[in-house]
N, C-alpha and C. Protein backbone atom coordinates (compact mmCIF):
# COMPACT_ATOMS: atom_id res chain seq x y z
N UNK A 1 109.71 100.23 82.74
CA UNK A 1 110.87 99.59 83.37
C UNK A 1 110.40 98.59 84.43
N UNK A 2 111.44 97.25 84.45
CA UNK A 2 110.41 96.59 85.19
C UNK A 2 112.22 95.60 85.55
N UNK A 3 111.75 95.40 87.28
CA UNK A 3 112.86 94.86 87.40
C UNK A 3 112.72 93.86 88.74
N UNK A 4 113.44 92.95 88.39
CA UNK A 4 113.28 91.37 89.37
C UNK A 4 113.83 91.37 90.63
N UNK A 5 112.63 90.47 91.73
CA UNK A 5 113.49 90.22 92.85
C UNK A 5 112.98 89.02 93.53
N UNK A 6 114.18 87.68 93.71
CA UNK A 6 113.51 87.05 94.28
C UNK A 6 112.77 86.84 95.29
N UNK A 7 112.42 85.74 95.84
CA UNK A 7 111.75 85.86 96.75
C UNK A 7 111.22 84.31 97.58
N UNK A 8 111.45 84.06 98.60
CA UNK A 8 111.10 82.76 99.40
C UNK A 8 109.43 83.08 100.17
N UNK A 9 108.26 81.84 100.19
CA UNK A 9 107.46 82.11 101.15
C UNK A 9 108.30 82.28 102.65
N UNK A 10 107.74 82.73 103.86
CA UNK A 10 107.83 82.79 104.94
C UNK A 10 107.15 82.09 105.98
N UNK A 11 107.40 80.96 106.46
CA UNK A 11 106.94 80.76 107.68
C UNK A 11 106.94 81.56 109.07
N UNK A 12 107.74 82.00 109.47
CA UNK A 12 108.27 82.40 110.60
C UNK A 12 106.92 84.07 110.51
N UNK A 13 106.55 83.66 112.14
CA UNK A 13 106.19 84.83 112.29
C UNK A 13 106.47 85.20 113.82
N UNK A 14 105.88 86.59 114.22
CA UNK A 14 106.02 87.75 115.65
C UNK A 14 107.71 86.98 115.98
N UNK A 15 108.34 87.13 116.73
CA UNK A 15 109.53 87.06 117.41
C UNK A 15 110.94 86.41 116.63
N UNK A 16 110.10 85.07 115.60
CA UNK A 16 110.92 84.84 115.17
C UNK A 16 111.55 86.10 113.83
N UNK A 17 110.77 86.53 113.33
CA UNK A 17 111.41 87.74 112.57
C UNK A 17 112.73 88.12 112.72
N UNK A 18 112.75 88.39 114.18
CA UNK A 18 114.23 89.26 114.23
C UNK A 18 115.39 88.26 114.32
N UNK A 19 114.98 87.14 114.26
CA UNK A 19 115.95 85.99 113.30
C UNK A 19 116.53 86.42 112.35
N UNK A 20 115.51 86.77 111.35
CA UNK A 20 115.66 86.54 110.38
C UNK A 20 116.42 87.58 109.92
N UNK A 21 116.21 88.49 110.16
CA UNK A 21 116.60 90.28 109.88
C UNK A 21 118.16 90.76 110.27
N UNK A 22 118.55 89.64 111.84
CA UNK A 22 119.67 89.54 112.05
C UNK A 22 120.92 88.67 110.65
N UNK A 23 120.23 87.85 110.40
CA UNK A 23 120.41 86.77 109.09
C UNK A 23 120.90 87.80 107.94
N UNK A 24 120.23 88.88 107.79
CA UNK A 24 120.30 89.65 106.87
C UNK A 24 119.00 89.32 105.81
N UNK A 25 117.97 88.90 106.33
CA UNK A 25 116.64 88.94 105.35
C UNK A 25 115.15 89.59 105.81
N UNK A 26 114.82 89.89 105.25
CA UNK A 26 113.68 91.18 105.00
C UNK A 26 112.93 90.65 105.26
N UNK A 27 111.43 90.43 105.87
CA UNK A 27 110.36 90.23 106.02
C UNK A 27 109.20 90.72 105.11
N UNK A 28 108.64 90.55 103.97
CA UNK A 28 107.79 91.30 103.78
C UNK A 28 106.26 90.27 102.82
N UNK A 29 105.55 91.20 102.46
CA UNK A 29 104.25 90.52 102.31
C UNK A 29 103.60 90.67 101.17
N UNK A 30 103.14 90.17 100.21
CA UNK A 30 102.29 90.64 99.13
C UNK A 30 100.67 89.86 98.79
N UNK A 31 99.79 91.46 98.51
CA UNK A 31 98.75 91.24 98.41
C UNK A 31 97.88 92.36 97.43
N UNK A 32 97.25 92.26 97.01
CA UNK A 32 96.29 92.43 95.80
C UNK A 32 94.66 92.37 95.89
N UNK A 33 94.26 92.89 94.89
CA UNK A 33 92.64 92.63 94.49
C UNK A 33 92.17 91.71 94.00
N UNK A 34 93.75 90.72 93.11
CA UNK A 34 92.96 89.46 92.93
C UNK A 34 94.37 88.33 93.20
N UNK A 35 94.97 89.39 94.61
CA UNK A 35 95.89 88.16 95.48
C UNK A 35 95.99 88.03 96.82
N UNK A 36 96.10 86.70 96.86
CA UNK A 36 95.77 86.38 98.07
C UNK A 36 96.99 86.89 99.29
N UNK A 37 96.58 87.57 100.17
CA UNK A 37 97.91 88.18 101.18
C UNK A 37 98.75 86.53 101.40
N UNK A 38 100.38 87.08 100.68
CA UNK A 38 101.24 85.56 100.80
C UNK A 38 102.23 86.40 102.02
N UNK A 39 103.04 85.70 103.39
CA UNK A 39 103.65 86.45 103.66
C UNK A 39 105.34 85.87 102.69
N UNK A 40 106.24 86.72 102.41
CA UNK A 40 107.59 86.27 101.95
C UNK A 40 108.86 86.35 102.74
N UNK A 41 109.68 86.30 102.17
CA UNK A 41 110.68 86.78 103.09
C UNK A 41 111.88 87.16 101.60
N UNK A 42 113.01 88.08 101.61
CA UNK A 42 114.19 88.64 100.81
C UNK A 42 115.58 88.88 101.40
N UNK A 43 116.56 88.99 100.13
CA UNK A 43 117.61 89.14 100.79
C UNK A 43 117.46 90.95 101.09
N UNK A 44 117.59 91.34 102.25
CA UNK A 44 117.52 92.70 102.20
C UNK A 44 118.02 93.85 101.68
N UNK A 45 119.92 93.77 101.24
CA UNK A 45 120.49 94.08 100.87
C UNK A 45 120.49 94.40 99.22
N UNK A 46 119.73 93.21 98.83
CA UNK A 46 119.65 93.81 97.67
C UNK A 46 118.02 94.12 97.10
N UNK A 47 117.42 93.82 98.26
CA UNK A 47 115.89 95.07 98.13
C UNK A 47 116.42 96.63 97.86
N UNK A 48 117.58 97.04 99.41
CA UNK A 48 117.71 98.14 99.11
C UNK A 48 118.28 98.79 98.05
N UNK A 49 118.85 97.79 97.70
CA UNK A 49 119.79 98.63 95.93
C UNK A 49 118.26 98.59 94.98
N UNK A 50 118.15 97.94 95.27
CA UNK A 50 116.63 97.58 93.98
C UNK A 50 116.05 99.02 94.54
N UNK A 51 115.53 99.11 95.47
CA UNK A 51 114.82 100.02 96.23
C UNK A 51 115.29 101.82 95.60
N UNK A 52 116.72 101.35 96.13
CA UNK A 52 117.49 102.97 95.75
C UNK A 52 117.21 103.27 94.03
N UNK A 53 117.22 102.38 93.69
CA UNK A 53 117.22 102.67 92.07
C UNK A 53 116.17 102.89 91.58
N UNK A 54 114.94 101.89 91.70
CA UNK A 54 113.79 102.10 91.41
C UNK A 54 112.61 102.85 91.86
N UNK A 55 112.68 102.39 93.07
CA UNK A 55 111.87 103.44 94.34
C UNK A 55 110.31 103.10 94.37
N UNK A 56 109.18 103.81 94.41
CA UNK A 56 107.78 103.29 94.60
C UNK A 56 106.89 103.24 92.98
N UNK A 57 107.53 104.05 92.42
CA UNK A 57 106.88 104.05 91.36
C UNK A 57 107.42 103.26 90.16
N UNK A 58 108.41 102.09 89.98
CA UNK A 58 108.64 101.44 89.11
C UNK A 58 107.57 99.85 89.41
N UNK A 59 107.61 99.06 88.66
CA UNK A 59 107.50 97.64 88.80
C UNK A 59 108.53 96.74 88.77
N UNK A 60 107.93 95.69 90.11
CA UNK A 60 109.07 94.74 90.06
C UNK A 60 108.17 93.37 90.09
N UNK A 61 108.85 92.52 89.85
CA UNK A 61 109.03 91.22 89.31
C UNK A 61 108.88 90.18 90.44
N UNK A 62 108.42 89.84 91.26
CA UNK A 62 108.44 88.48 92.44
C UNK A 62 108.87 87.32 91.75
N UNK A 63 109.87 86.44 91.82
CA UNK A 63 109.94 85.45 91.03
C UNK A 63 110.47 84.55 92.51
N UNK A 64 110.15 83.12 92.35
CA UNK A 64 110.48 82.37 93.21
C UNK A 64 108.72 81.52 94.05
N UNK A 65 107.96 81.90 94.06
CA UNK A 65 106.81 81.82 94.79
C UNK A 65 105.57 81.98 93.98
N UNK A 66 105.24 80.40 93.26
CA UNK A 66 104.14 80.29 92.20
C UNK A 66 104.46 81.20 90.71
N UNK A 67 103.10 81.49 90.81
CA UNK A 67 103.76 82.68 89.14
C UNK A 67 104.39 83.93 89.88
N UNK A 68 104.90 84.14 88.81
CA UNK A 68 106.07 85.43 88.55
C UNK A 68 104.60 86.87 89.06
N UNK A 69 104.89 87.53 89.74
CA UNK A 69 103.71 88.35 90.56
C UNK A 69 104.52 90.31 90.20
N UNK A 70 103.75 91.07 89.30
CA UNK A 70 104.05 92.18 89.20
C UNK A 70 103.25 92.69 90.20
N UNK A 71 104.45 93.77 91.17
CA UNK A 71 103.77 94.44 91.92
C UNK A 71 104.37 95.70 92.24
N UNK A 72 104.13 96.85 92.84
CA UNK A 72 104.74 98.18 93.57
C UNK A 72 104.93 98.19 95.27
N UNK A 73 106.43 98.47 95.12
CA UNK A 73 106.43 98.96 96.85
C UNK A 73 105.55 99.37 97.43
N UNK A 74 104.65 99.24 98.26
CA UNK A 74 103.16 99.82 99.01
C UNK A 74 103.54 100.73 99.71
N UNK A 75 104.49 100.10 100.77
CA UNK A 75 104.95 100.29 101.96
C UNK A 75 106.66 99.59 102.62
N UNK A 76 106.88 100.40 102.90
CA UNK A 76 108.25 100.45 103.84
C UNK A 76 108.29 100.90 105.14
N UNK A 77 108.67 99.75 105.89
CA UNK A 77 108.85 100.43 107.39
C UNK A 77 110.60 99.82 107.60
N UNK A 78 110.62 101.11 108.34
CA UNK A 78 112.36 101.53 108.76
C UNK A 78 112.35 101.26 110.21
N UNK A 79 113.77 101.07 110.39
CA UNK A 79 114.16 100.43 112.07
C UNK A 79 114.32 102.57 112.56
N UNK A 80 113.52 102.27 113.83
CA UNK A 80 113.42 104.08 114.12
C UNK A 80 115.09 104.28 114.07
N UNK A 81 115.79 103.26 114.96
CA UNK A 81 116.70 103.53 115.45
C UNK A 81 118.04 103.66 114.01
N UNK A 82 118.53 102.53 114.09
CA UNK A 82 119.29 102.04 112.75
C UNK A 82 119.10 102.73 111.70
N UNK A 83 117.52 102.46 111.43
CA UNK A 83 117.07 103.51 110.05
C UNK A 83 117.08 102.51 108.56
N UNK A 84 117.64 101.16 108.55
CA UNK A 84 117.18 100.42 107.56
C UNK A 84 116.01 99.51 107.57
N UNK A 85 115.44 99.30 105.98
CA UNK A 85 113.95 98.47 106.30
C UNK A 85 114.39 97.36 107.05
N UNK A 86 112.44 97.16 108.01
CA UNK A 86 112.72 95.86 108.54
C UNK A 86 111.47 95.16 107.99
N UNK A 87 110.76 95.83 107.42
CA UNK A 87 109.73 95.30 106.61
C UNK A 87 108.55 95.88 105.20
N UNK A 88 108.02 94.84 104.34
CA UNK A 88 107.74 95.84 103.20
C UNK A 88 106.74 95.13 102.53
N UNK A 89 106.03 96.02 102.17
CA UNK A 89 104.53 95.25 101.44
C UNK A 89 104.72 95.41 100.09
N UNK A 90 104.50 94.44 99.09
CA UNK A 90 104.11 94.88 97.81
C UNK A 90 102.63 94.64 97.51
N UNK A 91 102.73 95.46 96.25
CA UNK A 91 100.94 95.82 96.18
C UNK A 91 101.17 94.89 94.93
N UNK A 92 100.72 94.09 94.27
CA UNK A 92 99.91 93.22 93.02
C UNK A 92 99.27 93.59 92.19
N UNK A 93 99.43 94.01 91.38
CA UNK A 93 98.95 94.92 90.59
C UNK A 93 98.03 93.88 89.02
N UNK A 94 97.08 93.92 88.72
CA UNK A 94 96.50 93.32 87.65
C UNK A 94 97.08 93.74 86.47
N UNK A 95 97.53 92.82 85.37
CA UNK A 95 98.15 92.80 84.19
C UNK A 95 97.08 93.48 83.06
N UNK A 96 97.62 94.21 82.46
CA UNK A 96 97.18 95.17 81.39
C UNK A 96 95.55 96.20 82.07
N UNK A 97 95.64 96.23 83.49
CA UNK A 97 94.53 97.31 83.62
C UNK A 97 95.22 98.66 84.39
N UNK A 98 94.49 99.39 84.29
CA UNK A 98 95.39 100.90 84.78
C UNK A 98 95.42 100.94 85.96
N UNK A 99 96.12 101.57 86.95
CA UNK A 99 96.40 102.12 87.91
C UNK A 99 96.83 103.45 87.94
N UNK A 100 96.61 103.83 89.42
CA UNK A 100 96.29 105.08 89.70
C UNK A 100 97.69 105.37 91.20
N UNK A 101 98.80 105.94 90.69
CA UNK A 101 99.85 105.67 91.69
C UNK A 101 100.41 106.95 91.58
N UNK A 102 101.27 107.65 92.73
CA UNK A 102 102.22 108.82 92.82
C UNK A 102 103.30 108.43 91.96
N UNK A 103 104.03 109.31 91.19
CA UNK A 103 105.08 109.39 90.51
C UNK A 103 105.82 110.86 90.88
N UNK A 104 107.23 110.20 91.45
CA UNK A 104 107.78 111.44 91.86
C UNK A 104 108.39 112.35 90.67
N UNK A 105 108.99 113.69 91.05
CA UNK A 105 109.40 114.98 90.16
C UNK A 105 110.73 114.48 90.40
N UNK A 106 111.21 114.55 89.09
CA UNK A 106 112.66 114.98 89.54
C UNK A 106 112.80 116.31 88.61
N UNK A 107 113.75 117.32 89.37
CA UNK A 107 114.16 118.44 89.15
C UNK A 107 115.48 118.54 88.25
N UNK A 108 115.78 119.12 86.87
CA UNK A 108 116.73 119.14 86.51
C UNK A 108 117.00 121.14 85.78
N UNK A 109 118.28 121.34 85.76
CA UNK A 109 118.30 122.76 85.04
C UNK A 109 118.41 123.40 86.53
N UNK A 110 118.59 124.86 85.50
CA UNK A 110 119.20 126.02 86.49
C UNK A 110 117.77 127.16 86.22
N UNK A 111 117.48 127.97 87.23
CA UNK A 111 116.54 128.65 87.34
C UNK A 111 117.36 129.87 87.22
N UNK A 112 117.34 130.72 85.75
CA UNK A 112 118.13 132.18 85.59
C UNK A 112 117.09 132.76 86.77
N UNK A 113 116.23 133.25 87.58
CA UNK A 113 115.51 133.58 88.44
C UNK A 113 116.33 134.29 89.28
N UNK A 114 117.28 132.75 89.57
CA UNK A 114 117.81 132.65 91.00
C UNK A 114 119.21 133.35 90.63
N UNK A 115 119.64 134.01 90.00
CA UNK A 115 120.64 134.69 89.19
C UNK A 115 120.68 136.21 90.02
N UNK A 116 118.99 136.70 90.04
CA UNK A 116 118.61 138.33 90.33
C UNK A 116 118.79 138.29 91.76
N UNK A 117 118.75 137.30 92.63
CA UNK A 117 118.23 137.10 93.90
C UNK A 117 117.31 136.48 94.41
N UNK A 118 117.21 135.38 93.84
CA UNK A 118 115.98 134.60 94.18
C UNK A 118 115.70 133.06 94.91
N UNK A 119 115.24 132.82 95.43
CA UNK A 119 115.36 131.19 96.09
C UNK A 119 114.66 130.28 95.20
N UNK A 120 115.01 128.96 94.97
CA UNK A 120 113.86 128.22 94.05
C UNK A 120 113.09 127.29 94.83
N UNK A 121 111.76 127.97 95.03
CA UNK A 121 110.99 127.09 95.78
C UNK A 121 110.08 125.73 94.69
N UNK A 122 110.33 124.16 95.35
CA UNK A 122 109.79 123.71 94.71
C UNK A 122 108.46 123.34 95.63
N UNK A 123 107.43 123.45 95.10
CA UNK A 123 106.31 123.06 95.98
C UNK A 123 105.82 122.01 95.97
N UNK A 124 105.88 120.74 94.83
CA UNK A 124 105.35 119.77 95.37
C UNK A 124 106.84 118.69 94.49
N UNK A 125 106.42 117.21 95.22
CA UNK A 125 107.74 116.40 95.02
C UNK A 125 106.94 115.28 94.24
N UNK A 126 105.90 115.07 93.89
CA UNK A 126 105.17 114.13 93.28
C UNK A 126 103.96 114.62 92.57
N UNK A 127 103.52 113.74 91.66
CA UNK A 127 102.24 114.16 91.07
C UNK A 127 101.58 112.28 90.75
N UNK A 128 100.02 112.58 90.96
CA UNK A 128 99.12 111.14 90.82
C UNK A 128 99.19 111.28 89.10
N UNK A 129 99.02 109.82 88.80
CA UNK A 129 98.88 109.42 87.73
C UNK A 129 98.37 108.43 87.59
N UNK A 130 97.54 107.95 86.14
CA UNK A 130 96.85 107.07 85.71
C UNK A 130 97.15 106.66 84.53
N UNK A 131 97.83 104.98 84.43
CA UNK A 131 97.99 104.82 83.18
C UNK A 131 98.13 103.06 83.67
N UNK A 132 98.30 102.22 82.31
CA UNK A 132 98.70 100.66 82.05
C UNK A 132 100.05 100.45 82.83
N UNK A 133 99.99 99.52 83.15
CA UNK A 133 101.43 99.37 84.03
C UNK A 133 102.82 99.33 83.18
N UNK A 134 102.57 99.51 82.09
CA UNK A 134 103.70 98.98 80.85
C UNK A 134 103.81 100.73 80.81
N UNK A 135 103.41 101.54 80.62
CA UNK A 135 103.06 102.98 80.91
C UNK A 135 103.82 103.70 81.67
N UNK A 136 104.10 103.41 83.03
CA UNK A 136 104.42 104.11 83.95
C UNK A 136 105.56 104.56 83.93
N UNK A 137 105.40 106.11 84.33
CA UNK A 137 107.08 106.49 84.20
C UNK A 137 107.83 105.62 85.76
N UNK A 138 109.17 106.16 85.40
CA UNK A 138 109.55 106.05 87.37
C UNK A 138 109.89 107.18 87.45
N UNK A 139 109.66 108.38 86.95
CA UNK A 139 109.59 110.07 87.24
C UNK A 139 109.17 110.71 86.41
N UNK A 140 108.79 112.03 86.86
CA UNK A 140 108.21 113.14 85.46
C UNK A 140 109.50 114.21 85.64
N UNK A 141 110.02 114.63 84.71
CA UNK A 141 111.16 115.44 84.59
C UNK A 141 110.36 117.06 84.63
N UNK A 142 110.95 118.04 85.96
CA UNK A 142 110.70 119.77 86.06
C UNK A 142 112.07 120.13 85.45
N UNK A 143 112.16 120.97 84.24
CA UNK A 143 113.12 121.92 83.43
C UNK A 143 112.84 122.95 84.17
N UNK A 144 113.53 123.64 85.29
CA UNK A 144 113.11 124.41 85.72
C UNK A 144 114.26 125.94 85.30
N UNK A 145 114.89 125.91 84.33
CA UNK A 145 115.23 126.99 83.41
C UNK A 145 114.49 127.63 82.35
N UNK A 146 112.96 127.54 82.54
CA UNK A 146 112.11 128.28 82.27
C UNK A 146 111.42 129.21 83.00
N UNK A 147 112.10 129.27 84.43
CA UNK A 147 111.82 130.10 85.19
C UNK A 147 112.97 131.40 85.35
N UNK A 148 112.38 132.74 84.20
CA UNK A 148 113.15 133.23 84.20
C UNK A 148 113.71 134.78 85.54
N UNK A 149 112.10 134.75 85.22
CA UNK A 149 111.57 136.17 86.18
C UNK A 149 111.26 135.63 87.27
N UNK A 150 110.53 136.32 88.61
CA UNK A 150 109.86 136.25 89.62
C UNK A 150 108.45 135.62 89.16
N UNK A 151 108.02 136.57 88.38
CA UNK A 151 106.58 136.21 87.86
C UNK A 151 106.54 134.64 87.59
N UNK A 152 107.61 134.20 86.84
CA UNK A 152 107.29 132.69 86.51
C UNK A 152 107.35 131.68 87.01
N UNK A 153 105.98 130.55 86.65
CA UNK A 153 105.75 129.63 87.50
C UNK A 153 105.96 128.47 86.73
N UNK A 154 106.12 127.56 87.20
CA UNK A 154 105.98 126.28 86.75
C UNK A 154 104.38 125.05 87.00
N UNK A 155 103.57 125.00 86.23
CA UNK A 155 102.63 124.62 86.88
C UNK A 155 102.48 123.13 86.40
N UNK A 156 101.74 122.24 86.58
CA UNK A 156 101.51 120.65 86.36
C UNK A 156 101.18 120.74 84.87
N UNK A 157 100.39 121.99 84.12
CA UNK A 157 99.87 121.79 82.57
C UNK A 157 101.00 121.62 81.79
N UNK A 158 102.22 122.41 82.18
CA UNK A 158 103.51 122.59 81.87
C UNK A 158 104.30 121.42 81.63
N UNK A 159 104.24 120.53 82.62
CA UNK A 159 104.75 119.42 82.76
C UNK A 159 104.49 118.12 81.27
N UNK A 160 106.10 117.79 81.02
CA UNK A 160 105.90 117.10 79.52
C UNK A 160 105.71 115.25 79.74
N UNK A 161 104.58 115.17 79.77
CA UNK A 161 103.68 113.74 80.34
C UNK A 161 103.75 112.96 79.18
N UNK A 162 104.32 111.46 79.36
CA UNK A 162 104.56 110.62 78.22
C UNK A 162 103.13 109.91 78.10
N UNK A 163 103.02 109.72 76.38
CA UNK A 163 102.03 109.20 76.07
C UNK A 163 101.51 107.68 76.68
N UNK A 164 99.63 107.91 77.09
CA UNK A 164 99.62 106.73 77.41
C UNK A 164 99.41 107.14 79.07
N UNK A 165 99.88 108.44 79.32
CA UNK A 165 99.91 108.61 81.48
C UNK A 165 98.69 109.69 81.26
N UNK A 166 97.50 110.03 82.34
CA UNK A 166 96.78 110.50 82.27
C UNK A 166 97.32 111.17 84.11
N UNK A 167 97.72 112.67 84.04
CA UNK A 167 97.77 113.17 85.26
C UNK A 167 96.47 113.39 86.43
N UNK A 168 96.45 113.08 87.34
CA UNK A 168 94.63 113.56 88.12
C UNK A 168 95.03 114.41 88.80
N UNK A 169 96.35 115.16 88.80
CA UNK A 169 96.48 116.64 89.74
C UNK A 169 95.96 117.74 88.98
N UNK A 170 95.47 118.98 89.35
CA UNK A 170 94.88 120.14 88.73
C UNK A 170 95.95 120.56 88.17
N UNK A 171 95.63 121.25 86.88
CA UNK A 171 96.31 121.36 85.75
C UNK A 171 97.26 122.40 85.85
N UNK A 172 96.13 123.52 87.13
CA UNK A 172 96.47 125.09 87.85
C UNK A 172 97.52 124.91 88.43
N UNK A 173 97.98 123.63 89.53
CA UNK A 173 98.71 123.71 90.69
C UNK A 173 99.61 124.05 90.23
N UNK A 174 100.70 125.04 90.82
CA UNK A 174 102.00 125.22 91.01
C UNK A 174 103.56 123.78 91.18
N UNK A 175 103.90 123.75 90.61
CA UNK A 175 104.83 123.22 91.17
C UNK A 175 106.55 123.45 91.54
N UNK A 176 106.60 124.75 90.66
CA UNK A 176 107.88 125.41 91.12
C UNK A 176 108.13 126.64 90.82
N UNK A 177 108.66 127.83 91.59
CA UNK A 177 108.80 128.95 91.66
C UNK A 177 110.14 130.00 91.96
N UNK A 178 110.67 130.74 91.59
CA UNK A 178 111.59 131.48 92.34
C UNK A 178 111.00 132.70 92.97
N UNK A 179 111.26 132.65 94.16
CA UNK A 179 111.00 133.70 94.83
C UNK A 179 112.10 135.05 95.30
N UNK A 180 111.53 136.39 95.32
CA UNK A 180 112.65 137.41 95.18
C UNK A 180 112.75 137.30 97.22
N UNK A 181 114.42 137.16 97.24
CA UNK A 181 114.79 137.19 98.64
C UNK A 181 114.71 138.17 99.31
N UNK A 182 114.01 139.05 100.38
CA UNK A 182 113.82 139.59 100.86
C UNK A 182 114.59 139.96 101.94
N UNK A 183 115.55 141.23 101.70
CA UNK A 183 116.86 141.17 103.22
C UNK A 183 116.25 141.95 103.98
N UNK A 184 116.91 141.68 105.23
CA UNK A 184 116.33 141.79 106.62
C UNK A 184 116.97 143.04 107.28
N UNK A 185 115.61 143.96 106.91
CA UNK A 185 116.83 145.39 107.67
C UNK A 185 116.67 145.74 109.34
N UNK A 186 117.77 145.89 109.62
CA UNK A 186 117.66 145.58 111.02
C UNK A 186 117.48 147.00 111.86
N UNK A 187 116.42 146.70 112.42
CA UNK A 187 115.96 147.80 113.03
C UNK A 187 116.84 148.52 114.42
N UNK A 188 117.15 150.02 114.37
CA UNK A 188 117.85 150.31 115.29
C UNK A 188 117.32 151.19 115.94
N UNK A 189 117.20 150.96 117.26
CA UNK A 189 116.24 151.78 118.63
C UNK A 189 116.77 153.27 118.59
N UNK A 190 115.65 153.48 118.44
CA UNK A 190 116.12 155.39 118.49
C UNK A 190 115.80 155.73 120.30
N UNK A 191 116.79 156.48 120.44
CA UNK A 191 116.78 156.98 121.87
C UNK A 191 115.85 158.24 121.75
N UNK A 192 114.97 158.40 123.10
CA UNK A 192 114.39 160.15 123.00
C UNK A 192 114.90 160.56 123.98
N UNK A 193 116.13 161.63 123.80
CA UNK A 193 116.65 162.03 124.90
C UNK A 193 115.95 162.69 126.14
N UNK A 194 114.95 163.42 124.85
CA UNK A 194 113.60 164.48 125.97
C UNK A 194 113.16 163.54 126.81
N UNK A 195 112.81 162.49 126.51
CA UNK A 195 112.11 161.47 127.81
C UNK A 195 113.28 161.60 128.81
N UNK A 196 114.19 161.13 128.76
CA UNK A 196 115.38 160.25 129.43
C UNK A 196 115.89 162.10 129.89
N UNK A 197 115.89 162.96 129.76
CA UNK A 197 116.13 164.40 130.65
C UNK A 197 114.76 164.56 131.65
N UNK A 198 113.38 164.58 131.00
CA UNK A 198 112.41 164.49 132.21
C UNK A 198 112.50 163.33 133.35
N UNK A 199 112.72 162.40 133.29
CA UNK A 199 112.81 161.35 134.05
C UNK A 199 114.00 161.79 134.75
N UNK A 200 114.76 161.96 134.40
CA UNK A 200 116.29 162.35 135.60
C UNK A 200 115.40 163.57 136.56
N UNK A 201 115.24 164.19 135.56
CA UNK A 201 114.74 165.80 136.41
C UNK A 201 113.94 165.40 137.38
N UNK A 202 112.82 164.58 137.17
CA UNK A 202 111.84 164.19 138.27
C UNK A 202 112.43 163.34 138.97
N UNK A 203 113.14 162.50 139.21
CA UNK A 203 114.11 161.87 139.80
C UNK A 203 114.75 162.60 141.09
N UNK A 204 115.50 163.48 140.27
CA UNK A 204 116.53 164.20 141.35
C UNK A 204 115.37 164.96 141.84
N UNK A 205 114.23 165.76 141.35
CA UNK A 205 113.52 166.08 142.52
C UNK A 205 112.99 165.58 143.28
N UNK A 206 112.69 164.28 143.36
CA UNK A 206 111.78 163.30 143.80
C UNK A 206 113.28 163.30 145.32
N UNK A 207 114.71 163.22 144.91
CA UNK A 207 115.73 163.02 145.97
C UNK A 207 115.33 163.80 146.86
N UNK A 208 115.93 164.87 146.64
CA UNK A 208 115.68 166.33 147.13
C UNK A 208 114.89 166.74 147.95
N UNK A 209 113.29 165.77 147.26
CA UNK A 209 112.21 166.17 148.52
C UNK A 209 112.53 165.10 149.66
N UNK A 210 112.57 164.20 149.06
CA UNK A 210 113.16 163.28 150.37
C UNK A 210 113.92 163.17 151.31
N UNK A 211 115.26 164.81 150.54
CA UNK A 211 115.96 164.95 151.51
C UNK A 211 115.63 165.71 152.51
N UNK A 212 114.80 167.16 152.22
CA UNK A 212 113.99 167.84 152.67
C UNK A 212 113.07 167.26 153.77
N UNK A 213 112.48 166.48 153.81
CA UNK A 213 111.73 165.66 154.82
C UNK A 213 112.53 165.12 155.67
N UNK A 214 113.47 164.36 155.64
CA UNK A 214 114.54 163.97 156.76
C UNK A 214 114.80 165.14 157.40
N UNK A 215 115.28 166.35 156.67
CA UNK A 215 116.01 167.31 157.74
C UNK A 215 114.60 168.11 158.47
């Protein structure tokens, strides 16, 4: 899957930025192993739809600025405050050689597990992969209604990898589990009365002598 976004060079740099961002356009930069760091600039608004849909692991398209430039989201930086990008790197990726990039899990199905009492822990949200850029998923699908019992795990060997992707995570790792919920019995303080009768007793004698000494 492979999907387009234009794109203008950038002049403007340090202060003038937040020109631009006010404008409603993105700041961002692309560079490679056999490209030269260009800085650009985008409409932001529709980075983020591009963004929401596709995410880090698809390819997109630079069109507007020399040749047409396939590359991957690198990097995203977010306003702390606001919380939308204010700037974003793409990586350049060389035509017909492999790469080596995270591809996230998505989770689909019901875990009978979680039926007996169980929580579904997923343990990891991505797995590395190696394949041609024409190759790449933009997710690996967890069926996680093969997890019927406690005992059962879901591990990366498990996982149904389209031809052409070579995984580099261990084959062993875990990646999803139900676990049996464990309730919380609540502990209730036992009184020892025998203590709590000696302590009075020595008490009131302890008065007694005290009163004894006054008189």
């Amino acid at each position: 899957m492979t999907v387009t976004l234009k794109v203008e060079e950038r002049k403007e740099r340090g202060k003038q930025l937040e020109k631009l961002r006010k404008e409603g356009k993105l700041p961002a930069v692309v560079y490679g192993p056999k490209e030269e760091s260009t800085a650009l600039v985008l409409d932001r608004a529709i980075f983020e739809k591009t963004f929401r849909e596709a995410g880090e692991s698809t390819i997109i398209s630079l069109v507007g600025v020399g040749e047409d430039k396939e590359v991957l989201v690198h990097d995203v930086a977010f306003d702390p405050a606001k919380g939308g990008p204010v700037h974003v790197d793409f990586y350049a990726i060389e035509r017909g050689k492999e790469l080596t990039v995270d591809v996230p899990l998505e989770y689909v199905g019901e875990a009978p597990a979680v039926k007996l009492g169980g929580s579904l822990t997923k343990v990891i949200y991505e797995i590395e992969v190696t394949c041609r850029p024409s190759n790449l998923p933009k997710h690996i699908t967890v069926d996680v209604s093969s997890l019927v019992t406690f005992e059962d795990q879901i591990q990366v060997k498990d996982l149904d990898i389209p031809e052409g992707v070579k995984v580099e995570n261990d084959g062993e790792e875990v990646i999803a589990m139900v676990q049996e919920v464990q309730e919380e019995v609540e502990e209730v303080a036992t009184v020892d009365m025998d203590s709590i009768e000696v302590e009075e007793k020595g008490k009131k004698e302890e008065d007694e002598g005290e009163d004894s000494e006054k008189n």
